[in-house]
C-alpha atoms as a PDB file:
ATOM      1  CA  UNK A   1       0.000   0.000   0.000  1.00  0.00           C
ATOM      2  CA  UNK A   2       1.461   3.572  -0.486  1.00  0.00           C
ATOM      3  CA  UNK A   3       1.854   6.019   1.534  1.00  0.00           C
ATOM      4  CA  UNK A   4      -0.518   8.910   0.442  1.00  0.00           C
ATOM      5  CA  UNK A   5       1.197  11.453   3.198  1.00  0.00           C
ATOM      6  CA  UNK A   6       1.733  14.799   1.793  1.00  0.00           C
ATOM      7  CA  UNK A   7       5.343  15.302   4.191  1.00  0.00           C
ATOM      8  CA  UNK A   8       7.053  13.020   6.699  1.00  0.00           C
ATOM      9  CA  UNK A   9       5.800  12.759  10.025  1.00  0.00           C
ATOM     10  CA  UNK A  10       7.617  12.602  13.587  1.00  0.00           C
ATOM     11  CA  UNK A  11       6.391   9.537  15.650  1.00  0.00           C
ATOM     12  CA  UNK A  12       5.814  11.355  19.558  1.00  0.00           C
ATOM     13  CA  UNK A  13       4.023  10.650  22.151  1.00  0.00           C
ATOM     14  CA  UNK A  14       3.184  13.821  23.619  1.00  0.00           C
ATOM     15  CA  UNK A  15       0.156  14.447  26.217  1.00  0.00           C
ATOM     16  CA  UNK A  16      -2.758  16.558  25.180  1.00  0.00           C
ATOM     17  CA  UNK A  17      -6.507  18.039  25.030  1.00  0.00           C
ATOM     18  CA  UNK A  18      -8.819  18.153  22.559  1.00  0.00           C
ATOM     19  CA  UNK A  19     -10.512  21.387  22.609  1.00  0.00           C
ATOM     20  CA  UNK A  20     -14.392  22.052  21.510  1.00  0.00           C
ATOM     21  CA  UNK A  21     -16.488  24.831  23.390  1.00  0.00           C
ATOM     22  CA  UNK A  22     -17.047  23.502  27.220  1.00  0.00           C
ATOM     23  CA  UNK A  23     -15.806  20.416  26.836  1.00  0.00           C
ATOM     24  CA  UNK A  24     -12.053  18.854  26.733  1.00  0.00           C
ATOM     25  CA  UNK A  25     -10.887  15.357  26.198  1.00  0.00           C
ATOM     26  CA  UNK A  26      -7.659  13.832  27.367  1.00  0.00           C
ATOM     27  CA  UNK A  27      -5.815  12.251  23.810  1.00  0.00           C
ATOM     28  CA  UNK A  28      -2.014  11.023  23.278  1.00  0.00           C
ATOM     29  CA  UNK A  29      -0.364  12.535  20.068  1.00  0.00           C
ATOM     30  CA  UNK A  30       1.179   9.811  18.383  1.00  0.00           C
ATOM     31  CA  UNK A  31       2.610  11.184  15.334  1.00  0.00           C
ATOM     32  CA  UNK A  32       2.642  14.878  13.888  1.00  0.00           C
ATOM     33  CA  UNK A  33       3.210  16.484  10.178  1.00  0.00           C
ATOM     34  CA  UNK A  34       3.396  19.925   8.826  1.00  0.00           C
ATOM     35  CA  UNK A  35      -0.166  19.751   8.107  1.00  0.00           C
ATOM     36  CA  UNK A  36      -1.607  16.675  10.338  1.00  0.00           C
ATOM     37  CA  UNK A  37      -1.846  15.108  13.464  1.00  0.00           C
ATOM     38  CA  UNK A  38      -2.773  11.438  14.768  1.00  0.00           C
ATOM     39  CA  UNK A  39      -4.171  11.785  17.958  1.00  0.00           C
ATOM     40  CA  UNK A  40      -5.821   8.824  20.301  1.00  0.00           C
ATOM     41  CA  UNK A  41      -8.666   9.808  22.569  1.00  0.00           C
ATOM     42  CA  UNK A  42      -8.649   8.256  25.969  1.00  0.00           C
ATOM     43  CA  UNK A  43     -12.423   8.169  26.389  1.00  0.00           C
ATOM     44  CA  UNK A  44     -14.884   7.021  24.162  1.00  0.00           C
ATOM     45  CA  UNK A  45     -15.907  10.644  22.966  1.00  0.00           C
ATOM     46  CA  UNK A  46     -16.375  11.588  19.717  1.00  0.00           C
ATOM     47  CA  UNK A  47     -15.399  15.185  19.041  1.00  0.00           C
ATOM     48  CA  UNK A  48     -17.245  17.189  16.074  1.00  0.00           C
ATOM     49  CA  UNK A  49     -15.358  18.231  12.815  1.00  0.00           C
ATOM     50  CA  UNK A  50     -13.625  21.398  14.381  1.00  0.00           C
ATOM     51  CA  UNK A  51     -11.586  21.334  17.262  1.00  0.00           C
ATOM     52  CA  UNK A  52      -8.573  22.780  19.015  1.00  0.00           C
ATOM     53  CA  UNK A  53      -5.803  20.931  20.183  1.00  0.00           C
ATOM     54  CA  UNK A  54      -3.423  21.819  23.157  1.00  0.00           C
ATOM     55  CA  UNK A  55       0.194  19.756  22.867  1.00  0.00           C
ATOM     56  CA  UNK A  56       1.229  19.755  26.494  1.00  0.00           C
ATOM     57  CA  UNK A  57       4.382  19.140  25.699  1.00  0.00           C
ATOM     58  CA  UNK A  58       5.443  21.850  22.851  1.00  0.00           C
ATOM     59  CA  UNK A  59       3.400  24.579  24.393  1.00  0.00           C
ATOM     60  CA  UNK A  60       1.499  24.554  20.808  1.00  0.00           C
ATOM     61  CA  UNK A  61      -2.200  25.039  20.178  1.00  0.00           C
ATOM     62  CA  UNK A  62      -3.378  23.939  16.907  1.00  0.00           C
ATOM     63  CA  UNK A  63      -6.890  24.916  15.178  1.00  0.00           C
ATOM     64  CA  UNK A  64      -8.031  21.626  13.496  1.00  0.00           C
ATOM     65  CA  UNK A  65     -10.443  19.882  11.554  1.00  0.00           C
ATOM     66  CA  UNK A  66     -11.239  16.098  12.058  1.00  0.00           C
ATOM     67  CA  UNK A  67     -10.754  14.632   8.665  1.00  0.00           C
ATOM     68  CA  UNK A  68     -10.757  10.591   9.653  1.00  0.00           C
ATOM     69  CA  UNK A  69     -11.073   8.401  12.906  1.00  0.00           C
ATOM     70  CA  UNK A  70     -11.052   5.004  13.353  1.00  0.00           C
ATOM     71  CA  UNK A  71     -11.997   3.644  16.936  1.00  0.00           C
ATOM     72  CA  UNK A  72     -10.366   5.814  19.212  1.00  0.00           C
ATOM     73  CA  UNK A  73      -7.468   7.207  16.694  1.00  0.00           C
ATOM     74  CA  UNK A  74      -8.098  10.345  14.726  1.00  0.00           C
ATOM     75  CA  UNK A  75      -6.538  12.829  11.915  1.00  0.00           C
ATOM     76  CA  UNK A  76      -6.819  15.842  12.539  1.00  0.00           C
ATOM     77  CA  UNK A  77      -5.630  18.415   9.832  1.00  0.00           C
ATOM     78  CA  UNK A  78      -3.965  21.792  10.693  1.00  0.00           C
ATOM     79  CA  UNK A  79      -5.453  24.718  10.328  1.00  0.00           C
ATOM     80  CA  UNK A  80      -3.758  27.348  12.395  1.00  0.00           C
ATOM     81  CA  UNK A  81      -0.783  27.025  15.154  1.00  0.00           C
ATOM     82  CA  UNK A  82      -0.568  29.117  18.033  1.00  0.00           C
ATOM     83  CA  UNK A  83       2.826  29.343  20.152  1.00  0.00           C
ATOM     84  CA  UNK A  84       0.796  29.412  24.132  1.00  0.00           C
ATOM     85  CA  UNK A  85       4.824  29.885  25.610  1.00  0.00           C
ATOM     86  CA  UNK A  86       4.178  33.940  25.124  1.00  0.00           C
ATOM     87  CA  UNK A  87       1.376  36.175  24.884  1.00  0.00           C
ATOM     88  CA  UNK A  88      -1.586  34.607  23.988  1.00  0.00           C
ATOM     89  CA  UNK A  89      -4.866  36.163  22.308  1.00  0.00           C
ATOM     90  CA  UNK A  90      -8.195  35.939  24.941  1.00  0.00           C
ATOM     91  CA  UNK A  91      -9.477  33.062  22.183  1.00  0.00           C
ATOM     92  CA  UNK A  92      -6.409  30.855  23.754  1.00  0.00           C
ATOM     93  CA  UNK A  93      -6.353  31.558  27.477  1.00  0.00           C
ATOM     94  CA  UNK A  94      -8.421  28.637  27.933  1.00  0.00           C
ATOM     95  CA  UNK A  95      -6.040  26.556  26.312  1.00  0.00           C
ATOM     96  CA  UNK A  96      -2.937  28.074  27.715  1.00  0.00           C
ATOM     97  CA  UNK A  97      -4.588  27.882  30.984  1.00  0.00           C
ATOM     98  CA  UNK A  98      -4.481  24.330  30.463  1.00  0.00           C
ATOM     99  CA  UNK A  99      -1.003  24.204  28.828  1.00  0.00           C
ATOM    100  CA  UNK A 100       0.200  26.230  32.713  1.00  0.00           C
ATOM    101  CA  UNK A 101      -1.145  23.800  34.597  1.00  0.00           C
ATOM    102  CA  UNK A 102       0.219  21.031  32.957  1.00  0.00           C
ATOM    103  CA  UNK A 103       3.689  22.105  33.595  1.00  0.00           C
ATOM    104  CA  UNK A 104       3.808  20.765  36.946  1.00  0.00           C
ATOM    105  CA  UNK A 105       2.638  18.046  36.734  1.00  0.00           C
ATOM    106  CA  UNK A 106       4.289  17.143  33.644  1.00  0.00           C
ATOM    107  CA  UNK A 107       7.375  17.831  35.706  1.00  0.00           C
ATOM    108  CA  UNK A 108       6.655  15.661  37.900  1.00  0.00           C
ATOM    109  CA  UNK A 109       6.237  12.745  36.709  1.00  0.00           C
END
């Protein structure tokens, strides 16, 4: 089978939260392109088409849209990136909030 990836992707496995309104799932980032993500949900949920996602890890929020999911595994394509390590518009302080307090206990662990 090919490989129909537009770029090469980096294999992670970076915490995160999927972002949509009031609500926010816990995922893993398994692997991460230019313009894509795989993500795996820890729940059951089932986010809708557009969604943010917080990378724990980078700092990075990204504005996505679901494109495919199978199970508990999703694509998500990039929309926008957001850098949370600085000043961050009022539409991110909700993720960046969450970014901040995963610092601790990220370094904890």
């Amino acid at each position: 089978m090919a490989d129909r990836r537009a770029g090469p992707r980096t294999m992670m496995q970076h915490a995160g939260k999927v972002l949509c309104g009031a609500f926010a799932w816990d995922c893993v980032i398994r692997d991460m392109s230019e313009s894509g993500l795989r993500i795996q949900l820890l729940s059951g949920a089932c986010p809708p088409g557009a969604v943010q996602l917080v990378d724990l890890v980078s700092g990075f929020a990204h504005d996505a849209r679901v494109i495919w999911q199978k199970d508990r595994e999703f694509g998500l394509r990039i929309v926008r990136s957001h850098d949370l390590r600085g000043l961050a518009p009022a539409s991110l302080q909700t993720a960046k909030r969450m970014w901040i307090a995963s610092q601790g206990r990220l370094s904890a662990s």
